[in-house]
PDB file of N, CA and C in Angstrom:
ATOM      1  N   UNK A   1       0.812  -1.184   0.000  1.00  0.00           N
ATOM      2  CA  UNK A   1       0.000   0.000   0.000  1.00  0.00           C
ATOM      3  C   UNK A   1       0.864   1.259   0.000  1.00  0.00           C
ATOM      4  N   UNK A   2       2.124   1.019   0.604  1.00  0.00           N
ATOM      5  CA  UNK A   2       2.706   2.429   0.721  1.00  0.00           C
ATOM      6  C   UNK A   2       3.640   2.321  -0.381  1.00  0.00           C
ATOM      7  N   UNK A   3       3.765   1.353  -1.388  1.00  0.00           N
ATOM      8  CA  UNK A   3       4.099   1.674  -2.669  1.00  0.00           C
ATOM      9  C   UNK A   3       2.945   1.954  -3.324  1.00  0.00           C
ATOM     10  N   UNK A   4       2.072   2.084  -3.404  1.00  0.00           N
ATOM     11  CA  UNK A   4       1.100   2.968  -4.059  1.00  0.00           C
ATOM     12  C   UNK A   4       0.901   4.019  -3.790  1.00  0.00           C
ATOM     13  N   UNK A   5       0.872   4.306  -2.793  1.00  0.00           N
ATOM     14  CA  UNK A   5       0.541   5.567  -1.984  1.00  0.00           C
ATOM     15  C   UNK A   5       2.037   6.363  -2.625  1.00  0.00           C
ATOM     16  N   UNK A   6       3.122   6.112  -2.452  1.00  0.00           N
ATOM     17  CA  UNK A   6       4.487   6.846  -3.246  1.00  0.00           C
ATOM     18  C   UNK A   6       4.672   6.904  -4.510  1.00  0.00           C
ATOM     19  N   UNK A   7       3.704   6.432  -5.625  1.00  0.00           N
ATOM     20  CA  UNK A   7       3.931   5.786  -6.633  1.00  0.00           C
ATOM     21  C   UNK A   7       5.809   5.128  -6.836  1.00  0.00           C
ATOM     22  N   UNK A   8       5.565   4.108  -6.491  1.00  0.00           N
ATOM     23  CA  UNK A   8       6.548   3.293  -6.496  1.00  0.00           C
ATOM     24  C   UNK A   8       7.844   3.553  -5.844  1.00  0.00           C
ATOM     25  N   UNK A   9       8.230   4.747  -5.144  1.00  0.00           N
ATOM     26  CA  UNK A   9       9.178   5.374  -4.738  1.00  0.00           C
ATOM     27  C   UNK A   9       9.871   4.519  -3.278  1.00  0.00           C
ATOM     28  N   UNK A  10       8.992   4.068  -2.980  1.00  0.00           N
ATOM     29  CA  UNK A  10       9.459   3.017  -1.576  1.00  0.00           C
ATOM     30  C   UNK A  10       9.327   1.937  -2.199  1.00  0.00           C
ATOM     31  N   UNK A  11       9.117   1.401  -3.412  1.00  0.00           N
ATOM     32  CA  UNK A  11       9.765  -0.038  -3.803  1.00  0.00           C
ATOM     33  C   UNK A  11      10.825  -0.325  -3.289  1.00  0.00           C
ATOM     34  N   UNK A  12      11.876   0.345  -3.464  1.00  0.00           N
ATOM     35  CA  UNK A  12      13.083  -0.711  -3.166  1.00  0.00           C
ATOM     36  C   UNK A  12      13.878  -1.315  -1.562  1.00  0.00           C
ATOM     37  N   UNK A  13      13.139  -0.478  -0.825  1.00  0.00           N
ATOM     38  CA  UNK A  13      12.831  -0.907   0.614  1.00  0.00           C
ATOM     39  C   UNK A  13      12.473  -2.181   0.710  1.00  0.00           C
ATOM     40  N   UNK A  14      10.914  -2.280   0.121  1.00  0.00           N
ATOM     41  CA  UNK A  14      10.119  -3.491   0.173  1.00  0.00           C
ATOM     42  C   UNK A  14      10.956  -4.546  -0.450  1.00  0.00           C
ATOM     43  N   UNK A  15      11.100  -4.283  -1.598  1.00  0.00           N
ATOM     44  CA  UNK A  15      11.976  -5.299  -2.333  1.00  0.00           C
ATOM     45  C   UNK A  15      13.381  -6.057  -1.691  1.00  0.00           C
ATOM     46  N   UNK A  16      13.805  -4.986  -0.903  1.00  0.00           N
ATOM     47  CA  UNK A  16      15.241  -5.647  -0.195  1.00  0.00           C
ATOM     48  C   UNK A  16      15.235  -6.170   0.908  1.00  0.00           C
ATOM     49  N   UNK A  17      13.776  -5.974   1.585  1.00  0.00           N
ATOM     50  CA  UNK A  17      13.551  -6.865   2.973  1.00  0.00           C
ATOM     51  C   UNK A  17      13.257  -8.215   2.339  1.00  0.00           C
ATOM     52  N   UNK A  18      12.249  -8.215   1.067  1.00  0.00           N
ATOM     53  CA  UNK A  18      11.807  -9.384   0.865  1.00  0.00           C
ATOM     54  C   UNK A  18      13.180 -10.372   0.603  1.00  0.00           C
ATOM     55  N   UNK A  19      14.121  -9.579  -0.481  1.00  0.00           N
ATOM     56  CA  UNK A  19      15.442 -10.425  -0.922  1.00  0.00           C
ATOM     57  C   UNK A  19      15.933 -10.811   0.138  1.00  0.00           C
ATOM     58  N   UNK A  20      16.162 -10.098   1.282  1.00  0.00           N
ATOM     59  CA  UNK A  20      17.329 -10.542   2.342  1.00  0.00           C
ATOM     60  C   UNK A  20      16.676 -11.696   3.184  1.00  0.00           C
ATOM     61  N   UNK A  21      15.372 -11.503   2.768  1.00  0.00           N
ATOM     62  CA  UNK A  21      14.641 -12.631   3.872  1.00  0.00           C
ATOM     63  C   UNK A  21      14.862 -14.109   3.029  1.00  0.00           C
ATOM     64  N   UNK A  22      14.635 -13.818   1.640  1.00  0.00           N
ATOM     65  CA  UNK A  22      14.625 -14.950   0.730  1.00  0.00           C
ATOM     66  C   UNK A  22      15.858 -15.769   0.936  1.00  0.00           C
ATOM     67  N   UNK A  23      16.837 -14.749   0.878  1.00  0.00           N
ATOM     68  CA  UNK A  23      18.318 -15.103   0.582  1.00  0.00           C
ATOM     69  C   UNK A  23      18.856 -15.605   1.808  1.00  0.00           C
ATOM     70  N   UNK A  24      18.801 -15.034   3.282  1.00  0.00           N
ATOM     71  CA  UNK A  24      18.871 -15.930   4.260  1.00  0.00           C
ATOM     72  C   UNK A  24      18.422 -17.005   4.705  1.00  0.00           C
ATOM     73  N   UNK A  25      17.190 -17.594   3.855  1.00  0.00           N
ATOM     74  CA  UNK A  25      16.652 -19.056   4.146  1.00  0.00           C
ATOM     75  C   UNK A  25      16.841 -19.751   3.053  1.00  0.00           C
ATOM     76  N   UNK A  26      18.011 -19.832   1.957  1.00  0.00           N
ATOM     77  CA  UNK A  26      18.149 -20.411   0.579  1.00  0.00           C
ATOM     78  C   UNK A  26      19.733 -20.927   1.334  1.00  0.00           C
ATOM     79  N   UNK A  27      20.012 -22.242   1.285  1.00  0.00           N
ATOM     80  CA  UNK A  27      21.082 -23.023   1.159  1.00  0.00           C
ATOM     81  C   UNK A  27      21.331 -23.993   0.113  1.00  0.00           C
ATOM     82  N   UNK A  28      22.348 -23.781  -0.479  1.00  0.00           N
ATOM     83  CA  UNK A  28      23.268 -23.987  -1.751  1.00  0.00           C
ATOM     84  C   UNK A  28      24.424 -24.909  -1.089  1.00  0.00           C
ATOM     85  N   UNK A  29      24.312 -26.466  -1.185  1.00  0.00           N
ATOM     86  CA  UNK A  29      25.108 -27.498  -1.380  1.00  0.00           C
ATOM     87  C   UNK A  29      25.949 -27.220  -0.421  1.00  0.00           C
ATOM     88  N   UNK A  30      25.176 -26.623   1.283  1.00  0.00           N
ATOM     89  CA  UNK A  30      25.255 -26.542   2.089  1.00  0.00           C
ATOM     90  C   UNK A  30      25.872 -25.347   2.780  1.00  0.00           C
ATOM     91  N   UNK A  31      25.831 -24.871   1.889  1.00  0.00           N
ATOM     92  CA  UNK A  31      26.338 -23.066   2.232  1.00  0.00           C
ATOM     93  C   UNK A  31      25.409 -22.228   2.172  1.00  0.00           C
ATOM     94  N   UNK A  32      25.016 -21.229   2.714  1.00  0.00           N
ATOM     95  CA  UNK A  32      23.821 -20.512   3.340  1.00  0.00           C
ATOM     96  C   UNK A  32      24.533 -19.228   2.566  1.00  0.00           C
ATOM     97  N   UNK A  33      23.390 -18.412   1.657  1.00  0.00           N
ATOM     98  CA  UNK A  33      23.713 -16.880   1.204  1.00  0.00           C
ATOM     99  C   UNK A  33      24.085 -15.683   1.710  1.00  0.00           C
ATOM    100  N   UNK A  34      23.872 -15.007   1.506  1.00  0.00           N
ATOM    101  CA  UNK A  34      23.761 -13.436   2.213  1.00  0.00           C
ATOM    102  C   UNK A  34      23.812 -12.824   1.095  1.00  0.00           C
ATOM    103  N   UNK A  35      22.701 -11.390   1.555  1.00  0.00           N
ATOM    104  CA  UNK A  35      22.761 -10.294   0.816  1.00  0.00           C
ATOM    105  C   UNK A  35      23.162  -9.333   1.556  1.00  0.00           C
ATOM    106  N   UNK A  36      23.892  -8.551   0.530  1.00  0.00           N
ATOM    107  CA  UNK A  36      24.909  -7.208   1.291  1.00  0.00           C
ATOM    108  C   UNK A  36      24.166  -5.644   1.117  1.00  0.00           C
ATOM    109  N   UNK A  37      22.724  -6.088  -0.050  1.00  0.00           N
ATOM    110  CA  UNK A  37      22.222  -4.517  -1.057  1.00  0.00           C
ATOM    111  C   UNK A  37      21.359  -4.071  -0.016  1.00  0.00           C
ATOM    112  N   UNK A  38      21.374  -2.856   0.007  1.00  0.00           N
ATOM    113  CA  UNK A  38      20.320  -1.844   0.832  1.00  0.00           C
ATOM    114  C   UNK A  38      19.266  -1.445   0.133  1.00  0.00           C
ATOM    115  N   UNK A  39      18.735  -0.607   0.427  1.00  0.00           N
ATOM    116  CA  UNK A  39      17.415  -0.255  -0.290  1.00  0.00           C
ATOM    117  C   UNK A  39      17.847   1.239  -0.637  1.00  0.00           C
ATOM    118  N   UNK A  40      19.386   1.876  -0.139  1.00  0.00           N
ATOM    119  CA  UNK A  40      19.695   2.920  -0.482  1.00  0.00           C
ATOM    120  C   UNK A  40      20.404   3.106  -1.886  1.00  0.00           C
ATOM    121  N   UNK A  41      21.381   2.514  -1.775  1.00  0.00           N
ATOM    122  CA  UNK A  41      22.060   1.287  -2.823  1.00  0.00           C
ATOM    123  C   UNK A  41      21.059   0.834  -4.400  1.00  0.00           C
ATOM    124  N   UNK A  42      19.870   0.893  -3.758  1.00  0.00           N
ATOM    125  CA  UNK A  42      18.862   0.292  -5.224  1.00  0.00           C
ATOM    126  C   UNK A  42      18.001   1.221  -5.653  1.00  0.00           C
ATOM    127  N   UNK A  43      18.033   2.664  -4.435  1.00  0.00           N
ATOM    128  CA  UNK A  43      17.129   3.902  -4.811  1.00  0.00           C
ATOM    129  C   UNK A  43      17.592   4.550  -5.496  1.00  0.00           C
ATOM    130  N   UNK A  44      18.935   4.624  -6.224  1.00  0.00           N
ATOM    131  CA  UNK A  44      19.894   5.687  -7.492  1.00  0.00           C
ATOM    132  C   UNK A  44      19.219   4.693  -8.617  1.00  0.00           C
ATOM    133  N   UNK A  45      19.382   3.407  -8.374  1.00  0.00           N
ATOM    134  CA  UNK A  45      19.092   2.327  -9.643  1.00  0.00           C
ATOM    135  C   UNK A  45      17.420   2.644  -9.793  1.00  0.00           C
ATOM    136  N   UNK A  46      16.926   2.621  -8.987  1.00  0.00           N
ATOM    137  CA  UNK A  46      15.814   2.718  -9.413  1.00  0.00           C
ATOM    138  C   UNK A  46      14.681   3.962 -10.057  1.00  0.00           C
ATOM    139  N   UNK A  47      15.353   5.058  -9.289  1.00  0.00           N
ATOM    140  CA  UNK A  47      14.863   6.379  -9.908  1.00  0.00           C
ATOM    141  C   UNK A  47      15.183   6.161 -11.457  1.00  0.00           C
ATOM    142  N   UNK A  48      16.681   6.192 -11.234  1.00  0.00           N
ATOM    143  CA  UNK A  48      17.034   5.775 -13.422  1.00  0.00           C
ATOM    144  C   UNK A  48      15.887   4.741 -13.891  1.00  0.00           C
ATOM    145  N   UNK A  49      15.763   3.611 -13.314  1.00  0.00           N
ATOM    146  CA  UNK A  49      15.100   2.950 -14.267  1.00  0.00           C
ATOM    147  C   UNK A  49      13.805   3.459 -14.206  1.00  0.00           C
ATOM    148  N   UNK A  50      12.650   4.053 -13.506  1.00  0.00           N
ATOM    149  CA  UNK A  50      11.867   4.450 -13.671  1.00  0.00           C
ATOM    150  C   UNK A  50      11.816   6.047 -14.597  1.00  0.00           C
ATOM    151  N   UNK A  51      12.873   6.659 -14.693  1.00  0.00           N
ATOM    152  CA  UNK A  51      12.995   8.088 -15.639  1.00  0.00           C
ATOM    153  C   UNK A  51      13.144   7.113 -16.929  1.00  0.00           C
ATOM    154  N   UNK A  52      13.677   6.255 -17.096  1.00  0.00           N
ATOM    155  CA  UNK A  52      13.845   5.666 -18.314  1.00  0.00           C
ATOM    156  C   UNK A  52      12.665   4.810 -18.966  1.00  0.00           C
ATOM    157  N   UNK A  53      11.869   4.415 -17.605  1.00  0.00           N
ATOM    158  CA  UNK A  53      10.569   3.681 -18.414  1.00  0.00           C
ATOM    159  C   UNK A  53       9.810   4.585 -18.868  1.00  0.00           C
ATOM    160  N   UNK A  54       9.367   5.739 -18.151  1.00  0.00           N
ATOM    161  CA  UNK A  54       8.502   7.234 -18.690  1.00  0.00           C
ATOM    162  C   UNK A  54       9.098   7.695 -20.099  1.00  0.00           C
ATOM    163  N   UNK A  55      10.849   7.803 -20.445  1.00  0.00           N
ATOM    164  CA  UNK A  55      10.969   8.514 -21.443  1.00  0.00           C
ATOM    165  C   UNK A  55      11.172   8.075 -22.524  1.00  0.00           C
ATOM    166  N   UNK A  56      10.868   6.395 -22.750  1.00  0.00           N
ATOM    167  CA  UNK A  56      11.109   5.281 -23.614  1.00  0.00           C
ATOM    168  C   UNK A  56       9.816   5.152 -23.679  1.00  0.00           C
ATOM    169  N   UNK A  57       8.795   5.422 -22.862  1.00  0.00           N
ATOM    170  CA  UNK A  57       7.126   4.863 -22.836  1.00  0.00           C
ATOM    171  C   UNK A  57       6.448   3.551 -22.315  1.00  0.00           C
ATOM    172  N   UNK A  58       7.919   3.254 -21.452  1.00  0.00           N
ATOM    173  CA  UNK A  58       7.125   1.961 -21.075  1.00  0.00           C
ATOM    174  C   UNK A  58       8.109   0.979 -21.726  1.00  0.00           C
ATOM    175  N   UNK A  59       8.985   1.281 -23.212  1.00  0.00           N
ATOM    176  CA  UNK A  59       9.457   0.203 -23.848  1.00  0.00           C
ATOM    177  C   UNK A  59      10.574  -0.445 -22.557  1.00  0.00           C
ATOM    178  N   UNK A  60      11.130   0.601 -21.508  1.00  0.00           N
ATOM    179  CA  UNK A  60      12.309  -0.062 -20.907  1.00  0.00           C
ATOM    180  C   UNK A  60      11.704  -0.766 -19.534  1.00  0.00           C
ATOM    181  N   UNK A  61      10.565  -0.962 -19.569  1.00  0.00           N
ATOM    182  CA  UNK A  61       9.957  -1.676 -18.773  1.00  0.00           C
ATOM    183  C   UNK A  61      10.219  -3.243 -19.081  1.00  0.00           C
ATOM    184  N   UNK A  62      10.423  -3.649 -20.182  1.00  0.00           N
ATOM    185  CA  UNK A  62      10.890  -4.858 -20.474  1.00  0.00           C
ATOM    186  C   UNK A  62      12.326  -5.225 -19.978  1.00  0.00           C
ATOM    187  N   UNK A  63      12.671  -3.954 -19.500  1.00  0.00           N
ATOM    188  CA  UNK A  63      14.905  -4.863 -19.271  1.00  0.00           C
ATOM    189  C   UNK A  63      14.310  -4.417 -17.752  1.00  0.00           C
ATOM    190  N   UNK A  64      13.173  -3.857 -17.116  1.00  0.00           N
ATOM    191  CA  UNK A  64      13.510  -3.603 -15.510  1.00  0.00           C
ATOM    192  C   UNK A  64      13.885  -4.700 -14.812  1.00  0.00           C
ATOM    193  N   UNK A  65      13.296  -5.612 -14.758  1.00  0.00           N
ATOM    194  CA  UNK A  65      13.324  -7.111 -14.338  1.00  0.00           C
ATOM    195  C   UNK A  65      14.409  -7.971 -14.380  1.00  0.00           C
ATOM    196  N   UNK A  66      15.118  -7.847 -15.551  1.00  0.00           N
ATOM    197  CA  UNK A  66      16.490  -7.928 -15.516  1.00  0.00           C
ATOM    198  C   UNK A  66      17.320  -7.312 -14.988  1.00  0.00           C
ATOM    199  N   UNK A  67      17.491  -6.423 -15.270  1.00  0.00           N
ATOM    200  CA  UNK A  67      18.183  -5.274 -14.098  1.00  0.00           C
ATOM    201  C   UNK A  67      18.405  -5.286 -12.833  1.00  0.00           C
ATOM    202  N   UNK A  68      17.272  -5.829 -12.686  1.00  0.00           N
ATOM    203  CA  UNK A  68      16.843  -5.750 -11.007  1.00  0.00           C
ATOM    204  C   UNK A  68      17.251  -6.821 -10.413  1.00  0.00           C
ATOM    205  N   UNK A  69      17.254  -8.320 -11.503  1.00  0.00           N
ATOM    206  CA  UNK A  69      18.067  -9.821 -11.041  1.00  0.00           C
ATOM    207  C   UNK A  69      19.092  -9.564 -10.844  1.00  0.00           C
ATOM    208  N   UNK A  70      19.601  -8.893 -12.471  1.00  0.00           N
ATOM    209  CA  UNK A  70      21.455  -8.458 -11.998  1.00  0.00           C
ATOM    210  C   UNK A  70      22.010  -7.296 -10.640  1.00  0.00           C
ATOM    211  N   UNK A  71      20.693  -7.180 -10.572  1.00  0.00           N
ATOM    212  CA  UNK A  71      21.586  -6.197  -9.128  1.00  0.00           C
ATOM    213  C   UNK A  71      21.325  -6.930  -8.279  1.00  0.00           C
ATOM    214  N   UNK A  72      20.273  -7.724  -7.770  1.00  0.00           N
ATOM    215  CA  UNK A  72      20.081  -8.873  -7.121  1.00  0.00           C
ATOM    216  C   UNK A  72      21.722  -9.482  -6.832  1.00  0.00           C
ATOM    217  N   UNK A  73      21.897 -10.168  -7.880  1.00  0.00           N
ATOM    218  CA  UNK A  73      22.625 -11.503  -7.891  1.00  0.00           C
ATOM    219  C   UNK A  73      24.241 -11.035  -7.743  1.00  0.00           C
ATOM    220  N   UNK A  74      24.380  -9.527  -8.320  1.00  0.00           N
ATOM    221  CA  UNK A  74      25.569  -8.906  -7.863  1.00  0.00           C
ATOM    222  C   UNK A  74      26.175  -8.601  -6.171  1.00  0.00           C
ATOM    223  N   UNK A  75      24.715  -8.137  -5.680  1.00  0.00           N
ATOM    224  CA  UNK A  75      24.863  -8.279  -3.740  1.00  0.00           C
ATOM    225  C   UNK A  75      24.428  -9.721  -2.934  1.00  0.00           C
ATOM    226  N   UNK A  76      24.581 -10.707  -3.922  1.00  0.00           N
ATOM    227  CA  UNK A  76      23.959 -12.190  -3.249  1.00  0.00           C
ATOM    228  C   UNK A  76      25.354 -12.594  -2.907  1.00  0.00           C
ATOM    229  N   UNK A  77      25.432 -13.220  -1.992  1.00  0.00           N
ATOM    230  CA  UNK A  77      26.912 -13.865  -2.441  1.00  0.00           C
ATOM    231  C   UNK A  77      27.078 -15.044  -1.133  1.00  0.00           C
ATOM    232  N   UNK A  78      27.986 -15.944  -0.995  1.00  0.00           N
ATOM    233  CA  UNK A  78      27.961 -16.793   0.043  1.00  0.00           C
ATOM    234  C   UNK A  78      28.392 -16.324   1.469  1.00  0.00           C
ATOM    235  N   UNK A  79      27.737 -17.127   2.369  1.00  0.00           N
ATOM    236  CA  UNK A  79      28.396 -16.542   3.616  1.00  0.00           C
ATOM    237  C   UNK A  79      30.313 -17.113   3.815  1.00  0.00           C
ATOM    238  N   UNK A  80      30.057 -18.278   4.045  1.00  0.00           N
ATOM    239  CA  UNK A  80      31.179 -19.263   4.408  1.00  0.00           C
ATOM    240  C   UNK A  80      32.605 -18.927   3.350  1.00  0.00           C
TER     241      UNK A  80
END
């Protein structure tokens, strides 16, 4: 709700509690993850990608998702 209420501007808050929660209960061939990304960290990334979906029309709405894995998977990393 309070990403609606911001239009989308507190996404990446939400988004990085959910990752860190994901990523601390995911074990990999017995090694346990960690994420290192903030939600401060993903609010420069994300203003761009949202100025870029408005001034493309929506077309760069198709790479957000990607984007957003690769920044994902760039702050994932093992604990051990």
């Amino acid at each position: 709700m309070i990403t609606i209420l911001t239009l989308g501007i507190c996404a990446p808050w939400g988004i990085c509690i959910m990752i860190n929660w994901k990523v601390k209960h995911t074990v990999i061939d017995g090694h346990r993850l960690a994420f290192d990304g903030t939600a401060t960290q993903l609010f420069g990334n994300w203003i761009k990608w949202l100025i870029l979906t408005i001034i493309t029309i929506g077309i760069y709405s198709f790479w957000l998702n990607i984007k957003l894995q690769q920044w994902i998977t760039k702050h994932t990393h093992y604990l051990d």
